[in-house]
C-alpha atoms as a PDB file:
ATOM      1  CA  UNK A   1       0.000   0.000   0.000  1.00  0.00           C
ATOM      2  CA  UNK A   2       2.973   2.239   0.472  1.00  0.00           C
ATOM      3  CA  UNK A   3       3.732   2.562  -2.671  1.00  0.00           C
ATOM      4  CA  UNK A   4       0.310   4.162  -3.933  1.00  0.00           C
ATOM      5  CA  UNK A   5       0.200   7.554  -5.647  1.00  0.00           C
ATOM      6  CA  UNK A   6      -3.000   7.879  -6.131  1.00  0.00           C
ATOM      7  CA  UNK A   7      -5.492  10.692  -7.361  1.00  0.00           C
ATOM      8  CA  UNK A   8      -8.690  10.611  -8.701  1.00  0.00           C
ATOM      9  CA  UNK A   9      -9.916  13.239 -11.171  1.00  0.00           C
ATOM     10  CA  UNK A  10     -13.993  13.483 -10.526  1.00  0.00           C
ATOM     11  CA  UNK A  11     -17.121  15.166  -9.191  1.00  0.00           C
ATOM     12  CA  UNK A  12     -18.251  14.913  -5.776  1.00  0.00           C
ATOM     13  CA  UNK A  13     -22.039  14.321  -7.307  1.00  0.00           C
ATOM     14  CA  UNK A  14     -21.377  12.052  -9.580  1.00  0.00           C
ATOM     15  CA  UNK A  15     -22.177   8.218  -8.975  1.00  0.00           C
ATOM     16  CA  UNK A  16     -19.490   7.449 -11.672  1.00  0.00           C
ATOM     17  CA  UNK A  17     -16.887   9.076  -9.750  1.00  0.00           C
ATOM     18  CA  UNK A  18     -18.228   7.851  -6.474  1.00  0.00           C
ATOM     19  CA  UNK A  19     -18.035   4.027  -7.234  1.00  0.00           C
ATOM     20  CA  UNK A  20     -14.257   4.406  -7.700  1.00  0.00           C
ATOM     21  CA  UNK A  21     -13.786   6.906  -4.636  1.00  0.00           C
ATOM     22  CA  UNK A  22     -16.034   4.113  -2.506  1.00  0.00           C
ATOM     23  CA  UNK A  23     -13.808   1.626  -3.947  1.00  0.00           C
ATOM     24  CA  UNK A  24     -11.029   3.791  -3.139  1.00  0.00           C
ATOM     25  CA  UNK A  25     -12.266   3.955   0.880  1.00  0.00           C
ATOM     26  CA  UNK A  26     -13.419   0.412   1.208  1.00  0.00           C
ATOM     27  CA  UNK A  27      -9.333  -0.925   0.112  1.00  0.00           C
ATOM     28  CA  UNK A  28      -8.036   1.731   2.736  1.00  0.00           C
ATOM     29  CA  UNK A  29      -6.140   3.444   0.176  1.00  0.00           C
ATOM     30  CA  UNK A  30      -4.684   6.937   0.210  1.00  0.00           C
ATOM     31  CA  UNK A  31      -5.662   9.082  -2.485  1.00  0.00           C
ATOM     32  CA  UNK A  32      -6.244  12.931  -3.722  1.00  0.00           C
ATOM     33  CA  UNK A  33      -9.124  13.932  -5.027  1.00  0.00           C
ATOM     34  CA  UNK A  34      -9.423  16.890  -7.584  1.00  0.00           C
ATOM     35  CA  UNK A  35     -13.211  18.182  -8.574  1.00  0.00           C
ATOM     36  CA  UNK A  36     -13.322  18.081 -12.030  1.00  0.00           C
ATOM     37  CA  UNK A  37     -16.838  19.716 -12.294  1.00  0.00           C
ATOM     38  CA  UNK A  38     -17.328  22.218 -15.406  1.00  0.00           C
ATOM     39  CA  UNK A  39     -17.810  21.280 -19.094  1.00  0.00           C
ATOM     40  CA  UNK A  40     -14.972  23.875 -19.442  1.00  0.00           C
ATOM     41  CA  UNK A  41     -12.442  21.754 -16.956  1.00  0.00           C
ATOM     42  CA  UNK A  42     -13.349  18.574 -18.775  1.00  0.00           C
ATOM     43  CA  UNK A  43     -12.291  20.353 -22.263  1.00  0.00           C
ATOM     44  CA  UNK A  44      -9.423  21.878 -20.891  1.00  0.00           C
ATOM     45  CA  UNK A  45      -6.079  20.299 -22.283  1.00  0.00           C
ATOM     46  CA  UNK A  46      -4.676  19.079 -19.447  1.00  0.00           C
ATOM     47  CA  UNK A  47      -7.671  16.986 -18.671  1.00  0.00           C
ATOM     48  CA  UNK A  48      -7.555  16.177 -22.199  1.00  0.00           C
ATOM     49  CA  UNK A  49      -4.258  14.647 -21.932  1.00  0.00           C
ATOM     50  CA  UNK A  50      -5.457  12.444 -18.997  1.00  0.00           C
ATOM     51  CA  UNK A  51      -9.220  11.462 -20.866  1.00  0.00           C
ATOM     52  CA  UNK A  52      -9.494  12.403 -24.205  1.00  0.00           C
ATOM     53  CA  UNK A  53     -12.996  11.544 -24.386  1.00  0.00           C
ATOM     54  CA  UNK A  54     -13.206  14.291 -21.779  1.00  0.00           C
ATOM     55  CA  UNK A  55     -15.072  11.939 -19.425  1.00  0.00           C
ATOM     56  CA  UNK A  56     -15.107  11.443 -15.522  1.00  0.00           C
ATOM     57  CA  UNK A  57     -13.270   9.787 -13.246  1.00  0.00           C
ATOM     58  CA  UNK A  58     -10.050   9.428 -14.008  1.00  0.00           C
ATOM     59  CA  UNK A  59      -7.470   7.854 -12.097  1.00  0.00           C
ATOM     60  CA  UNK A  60      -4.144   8.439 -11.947  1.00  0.00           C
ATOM     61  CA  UNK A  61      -1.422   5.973 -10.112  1.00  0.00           C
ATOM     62  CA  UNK A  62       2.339   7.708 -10.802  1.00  0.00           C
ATOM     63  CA  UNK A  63       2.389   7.461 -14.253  1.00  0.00           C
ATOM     64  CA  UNK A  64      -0.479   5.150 -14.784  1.00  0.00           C
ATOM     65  CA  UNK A  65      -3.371   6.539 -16.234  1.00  0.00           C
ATOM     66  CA  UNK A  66      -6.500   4.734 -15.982  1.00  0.00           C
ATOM     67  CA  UNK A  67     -10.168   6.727 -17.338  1.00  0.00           C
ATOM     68  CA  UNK A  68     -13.422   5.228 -16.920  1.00  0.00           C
ATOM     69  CA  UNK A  69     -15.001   4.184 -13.379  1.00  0.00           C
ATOM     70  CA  UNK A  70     -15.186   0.515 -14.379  1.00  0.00           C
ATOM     71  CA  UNK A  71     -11.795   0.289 -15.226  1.00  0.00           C
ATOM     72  CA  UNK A  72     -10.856   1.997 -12.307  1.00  0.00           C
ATOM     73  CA  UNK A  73     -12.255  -0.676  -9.934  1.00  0.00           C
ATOM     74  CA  UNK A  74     -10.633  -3.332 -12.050  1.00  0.00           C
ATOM     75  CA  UNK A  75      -7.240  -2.285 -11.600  1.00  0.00           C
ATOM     76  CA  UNK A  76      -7.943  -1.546  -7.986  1.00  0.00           C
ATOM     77  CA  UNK A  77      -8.671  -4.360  -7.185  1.00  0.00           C
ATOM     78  CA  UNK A  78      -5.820  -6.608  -9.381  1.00  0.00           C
ATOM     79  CA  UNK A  79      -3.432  -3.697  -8.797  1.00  0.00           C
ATOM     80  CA  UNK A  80      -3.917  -3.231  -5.127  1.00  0.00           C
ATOM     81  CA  UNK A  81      -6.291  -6.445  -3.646  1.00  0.00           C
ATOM     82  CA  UNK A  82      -5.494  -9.200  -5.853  1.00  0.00           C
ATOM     83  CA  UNK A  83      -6.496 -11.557  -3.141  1.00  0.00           C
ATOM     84  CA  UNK A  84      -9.807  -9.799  -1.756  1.00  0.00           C
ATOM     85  CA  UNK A  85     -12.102 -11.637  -3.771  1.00  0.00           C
ATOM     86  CA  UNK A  86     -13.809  -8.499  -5.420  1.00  0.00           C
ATOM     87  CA  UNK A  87     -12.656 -10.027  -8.832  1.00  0.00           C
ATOM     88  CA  UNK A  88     -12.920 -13.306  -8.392  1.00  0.00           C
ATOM     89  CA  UNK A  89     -10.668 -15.255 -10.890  1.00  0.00           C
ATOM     90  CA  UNK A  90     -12.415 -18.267 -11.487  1.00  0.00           C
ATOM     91  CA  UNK A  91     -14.179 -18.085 -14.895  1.00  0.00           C
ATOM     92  CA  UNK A  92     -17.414 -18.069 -13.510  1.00  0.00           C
ATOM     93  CA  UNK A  93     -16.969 -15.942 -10.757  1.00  0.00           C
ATOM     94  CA  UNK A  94     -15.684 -13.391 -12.969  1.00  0.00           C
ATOM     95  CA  UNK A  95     -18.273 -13.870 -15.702  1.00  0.00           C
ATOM     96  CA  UNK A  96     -21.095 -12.909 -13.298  1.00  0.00           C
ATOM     97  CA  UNK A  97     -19.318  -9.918 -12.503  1.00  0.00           C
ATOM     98  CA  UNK A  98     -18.445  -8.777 -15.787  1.00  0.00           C
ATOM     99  CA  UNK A  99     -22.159  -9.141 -16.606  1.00  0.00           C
ATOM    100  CA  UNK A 100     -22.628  -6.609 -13.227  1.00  0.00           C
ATOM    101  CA  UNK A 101     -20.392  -4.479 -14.379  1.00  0.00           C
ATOM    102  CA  UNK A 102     -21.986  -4.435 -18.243  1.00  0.00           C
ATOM    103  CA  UNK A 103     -25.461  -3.913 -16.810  1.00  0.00           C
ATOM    104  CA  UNK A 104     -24.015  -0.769 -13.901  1.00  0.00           C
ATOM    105  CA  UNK A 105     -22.950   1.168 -17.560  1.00  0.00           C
ATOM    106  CA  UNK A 106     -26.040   0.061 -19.718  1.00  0.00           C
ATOM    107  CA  UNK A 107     -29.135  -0.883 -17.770  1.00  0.00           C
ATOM    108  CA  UNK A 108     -28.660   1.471 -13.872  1.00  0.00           C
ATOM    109  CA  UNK A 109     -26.853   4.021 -16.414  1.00  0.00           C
ATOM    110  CA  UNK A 110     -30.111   4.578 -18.711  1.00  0.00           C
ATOM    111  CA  UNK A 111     -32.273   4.140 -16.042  1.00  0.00           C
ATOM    112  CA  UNK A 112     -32.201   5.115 -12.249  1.00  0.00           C
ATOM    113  CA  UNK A 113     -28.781   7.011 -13.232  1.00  0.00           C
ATOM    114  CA  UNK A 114     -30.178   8.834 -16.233  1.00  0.00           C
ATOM    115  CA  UNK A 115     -33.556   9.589 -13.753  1.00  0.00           C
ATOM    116  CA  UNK A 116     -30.919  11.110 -11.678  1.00  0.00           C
ATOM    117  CA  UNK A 117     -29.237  13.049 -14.154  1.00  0.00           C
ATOM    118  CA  UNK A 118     -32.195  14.788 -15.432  1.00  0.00           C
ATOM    119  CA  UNK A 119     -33.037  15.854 -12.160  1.00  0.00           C
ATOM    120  CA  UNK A 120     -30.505  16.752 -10.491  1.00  0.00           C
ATOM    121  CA  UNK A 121     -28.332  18.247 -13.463  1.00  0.00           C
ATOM    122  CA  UNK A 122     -30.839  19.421 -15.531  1.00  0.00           C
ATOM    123  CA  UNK A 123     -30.278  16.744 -18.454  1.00  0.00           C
ATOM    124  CA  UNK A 124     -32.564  16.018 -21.481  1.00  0.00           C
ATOM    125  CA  UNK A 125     -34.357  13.094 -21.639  1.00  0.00           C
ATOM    126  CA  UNK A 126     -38.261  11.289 -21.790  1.00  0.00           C
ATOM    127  CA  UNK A 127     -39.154  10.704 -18.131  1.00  0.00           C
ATOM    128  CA  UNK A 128     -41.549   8.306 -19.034  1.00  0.00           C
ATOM    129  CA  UNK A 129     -39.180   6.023 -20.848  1.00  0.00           C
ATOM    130  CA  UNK A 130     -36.246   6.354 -18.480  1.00  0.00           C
ATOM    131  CA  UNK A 131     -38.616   5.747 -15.494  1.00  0.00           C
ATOM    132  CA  UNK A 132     -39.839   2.416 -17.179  1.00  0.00           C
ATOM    133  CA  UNK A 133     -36.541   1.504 -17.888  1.00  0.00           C
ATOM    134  CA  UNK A 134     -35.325   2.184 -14.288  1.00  0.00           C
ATOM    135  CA  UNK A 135     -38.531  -0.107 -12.882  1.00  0.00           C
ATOM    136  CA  UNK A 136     -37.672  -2.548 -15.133  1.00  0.00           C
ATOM    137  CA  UNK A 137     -33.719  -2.965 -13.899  1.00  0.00           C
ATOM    138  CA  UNK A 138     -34.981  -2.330 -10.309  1.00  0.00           C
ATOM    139  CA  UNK A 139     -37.704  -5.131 -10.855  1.00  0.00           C
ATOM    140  CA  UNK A 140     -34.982  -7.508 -12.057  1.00  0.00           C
ATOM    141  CA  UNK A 141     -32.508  -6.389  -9.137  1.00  0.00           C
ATOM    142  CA  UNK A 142     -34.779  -6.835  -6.256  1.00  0.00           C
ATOM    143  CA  UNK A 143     -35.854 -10.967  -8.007  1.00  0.00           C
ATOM    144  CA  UNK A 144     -32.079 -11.238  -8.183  1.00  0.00           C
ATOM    145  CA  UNK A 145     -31.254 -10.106  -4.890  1.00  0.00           C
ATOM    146  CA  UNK A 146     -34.572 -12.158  -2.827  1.00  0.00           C
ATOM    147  CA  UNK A 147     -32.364 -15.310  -2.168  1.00  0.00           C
ATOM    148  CA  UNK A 148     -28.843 -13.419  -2.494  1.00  0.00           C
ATOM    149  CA  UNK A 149     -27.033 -11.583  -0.042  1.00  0.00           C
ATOM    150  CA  UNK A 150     -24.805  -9.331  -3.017  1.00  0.00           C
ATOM    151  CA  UNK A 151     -25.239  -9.402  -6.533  1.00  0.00           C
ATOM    152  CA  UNK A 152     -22.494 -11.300  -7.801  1.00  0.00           C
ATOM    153  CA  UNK A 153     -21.308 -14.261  -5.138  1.00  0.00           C
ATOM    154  CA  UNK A 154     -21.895 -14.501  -1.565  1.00  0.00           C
ATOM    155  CA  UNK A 155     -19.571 -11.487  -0.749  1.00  0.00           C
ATOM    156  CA  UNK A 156     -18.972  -8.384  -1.724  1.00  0.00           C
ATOM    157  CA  UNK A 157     -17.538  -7.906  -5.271  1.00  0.00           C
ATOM    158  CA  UNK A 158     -16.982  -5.113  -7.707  1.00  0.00           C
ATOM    159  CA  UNK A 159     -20.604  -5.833  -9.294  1.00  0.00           C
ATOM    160  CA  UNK A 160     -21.891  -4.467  -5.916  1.00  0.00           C
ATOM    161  CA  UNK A 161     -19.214  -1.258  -6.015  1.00  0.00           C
ATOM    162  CA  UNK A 162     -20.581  -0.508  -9.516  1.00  0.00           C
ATOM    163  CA  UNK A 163     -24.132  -0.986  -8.991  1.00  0.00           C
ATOM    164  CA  UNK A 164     -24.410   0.978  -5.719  1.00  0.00           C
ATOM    165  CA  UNK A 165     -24.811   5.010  -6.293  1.00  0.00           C
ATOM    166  CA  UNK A 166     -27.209   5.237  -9.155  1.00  0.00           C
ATOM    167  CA  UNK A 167     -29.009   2.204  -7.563  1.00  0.00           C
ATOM    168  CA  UNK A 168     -29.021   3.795  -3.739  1.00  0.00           C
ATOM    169  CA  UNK A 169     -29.467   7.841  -5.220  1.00  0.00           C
ATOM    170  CA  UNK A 170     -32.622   6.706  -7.389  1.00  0.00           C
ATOM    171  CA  UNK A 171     -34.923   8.429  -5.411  1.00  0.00           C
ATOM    172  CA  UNK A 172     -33.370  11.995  -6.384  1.00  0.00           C
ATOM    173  CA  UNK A 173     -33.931  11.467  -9.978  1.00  0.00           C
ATOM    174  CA  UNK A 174     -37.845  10.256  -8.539  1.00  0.00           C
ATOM    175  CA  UNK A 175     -37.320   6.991  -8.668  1.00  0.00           C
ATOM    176  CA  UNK A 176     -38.720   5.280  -5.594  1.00  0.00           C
ATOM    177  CA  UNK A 177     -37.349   2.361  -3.962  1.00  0.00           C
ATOM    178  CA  UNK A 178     -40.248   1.687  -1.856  1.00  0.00           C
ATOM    179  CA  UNK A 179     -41.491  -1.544  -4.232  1.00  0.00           C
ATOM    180  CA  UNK A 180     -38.004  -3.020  -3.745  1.00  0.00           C
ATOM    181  CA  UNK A 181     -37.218  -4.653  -0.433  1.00  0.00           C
ATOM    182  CA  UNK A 182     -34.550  -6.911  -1.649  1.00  0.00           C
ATOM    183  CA  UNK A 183     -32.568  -4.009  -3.180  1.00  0.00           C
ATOM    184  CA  UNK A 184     -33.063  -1.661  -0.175  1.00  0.00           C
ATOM    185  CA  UNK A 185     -31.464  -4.249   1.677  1.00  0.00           C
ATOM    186  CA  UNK A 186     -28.960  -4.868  -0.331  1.00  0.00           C
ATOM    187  CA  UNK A 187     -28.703  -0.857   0.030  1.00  0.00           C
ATOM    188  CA  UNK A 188     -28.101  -1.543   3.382  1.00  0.00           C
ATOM    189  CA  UNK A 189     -25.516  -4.114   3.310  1.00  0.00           C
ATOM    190  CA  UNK A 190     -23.452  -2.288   1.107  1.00  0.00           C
ATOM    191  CA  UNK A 191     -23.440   1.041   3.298  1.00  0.00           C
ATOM    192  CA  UNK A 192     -22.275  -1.335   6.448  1.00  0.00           C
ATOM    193  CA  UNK A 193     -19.352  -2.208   4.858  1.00  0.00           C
ATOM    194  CA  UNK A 194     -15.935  -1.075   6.553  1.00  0.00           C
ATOM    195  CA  UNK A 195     -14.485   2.058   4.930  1.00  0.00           C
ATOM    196  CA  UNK A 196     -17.998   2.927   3.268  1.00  0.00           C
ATOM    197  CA  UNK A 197     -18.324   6.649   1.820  1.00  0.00           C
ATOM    198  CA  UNK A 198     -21.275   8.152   0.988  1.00  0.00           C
ATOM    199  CA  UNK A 199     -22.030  10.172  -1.941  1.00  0.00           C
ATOM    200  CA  UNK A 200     -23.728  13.881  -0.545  1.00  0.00           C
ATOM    201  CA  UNK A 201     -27.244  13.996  -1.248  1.00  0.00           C
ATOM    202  CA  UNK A 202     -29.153  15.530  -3.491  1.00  0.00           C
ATOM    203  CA  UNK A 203     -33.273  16.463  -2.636  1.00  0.00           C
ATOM    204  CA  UNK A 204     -35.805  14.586  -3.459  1.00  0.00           C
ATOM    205  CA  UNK A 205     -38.232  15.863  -5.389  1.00  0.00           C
ATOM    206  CA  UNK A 206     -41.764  15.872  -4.272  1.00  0.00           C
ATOM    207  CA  UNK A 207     -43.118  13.654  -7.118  1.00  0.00           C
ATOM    208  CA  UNK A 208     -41.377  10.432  -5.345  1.00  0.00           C
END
């Protein structure tokens, strides 16, 4: 662990960034964290030069540069916990959370995490489609979860890490959690964890 230099590039308010700054907390590691928050600061060169997509988080470790909050958690956890089980090696242990991980960018992305970020950040989108889309990943999530203590195996894995913010913020983009016991305790689990960070709130708006 010594030998981490370690900064993340992000925004405070983004579940993106969070997942890797959770990740981050939960491995004990010590880290900077720079707000990357503007449009501008994202187009700037110098962020550029660490994401040219212009995209948040990034993370850098010395000279390693690593953009994208999946990938982040990846080399994490085979960089810096190779032996904590959050990637499990075993082909189908990893499978199941590679599938996780697909379904934290497609399915909680589009659809409690897109809620979100037309609420919250003012972002286009049809509310009606990306609130059936969220009930429908939320529906599948809480079937999953009725007989399973984390998403992935019978421990914490990066699945979970990936899954969490959009999943645990849905309410702010008016997404309610109340039909979903299984994932609110799942919620739960994940937020008992040792080194567990939240991400600061956003309101709720009234039509919850």
């Amino acid at each position: 662990m010594t030998d981490a230099d370690l900064t993340l590039y992000g925004l405070r308010l983004s579940g993106h960034s969070h997942r890797a700054e959770l990740f981050l907390s939960l491995l004990g590691l010590p880290y900077r964290f720079v707000e990357v928050g503007s449009a501008a600061q994202r187009g700037a060169d110098a962020f550029r030069r660490l994401n040219p997509l212009g995209q948040i988080p990034v993370l850098t470790d010395g000279a390693a540069v690593i953009p994208d909050s999946n990938a982040i958690l990846v080399y994490l956890a085979a960089r810096y916990a190779p032996d904590g089980g959050w990637m499990p090696t075993d082909p189908p242990g990893a499978a199941q959370v590679q599938r996780w991980l697909s379904i934290a960018a497609g399915e909680v992305r589009h659809g409690p995490g897109q809620a979100r970020l037309m609420v919250v950040f003012g972002a286009p989108g049809d509310r009606t489609i990306v609130h059936a889309a969220a009930a429908r990943i939320l529906t599948f999530m809480d079937t999953h979860l009725a007989d399973r203590t984390y998403l992935a195996a019978d421990r914490p894995t990066l699945a979970d890490i990936a899954c969490y913010s959009y999943v645990a913020h849905a309410p702010e983009g008016g997404v309610s959690l109340t039909p979903y016991a299984a994932v609110r305790a799942w919620i739960a689990r994940v937020e008992a964890l040792p080194g567990f960070i939240p991400m600061p709130a956003s309101p709720i708006p009234e039509t919850v």
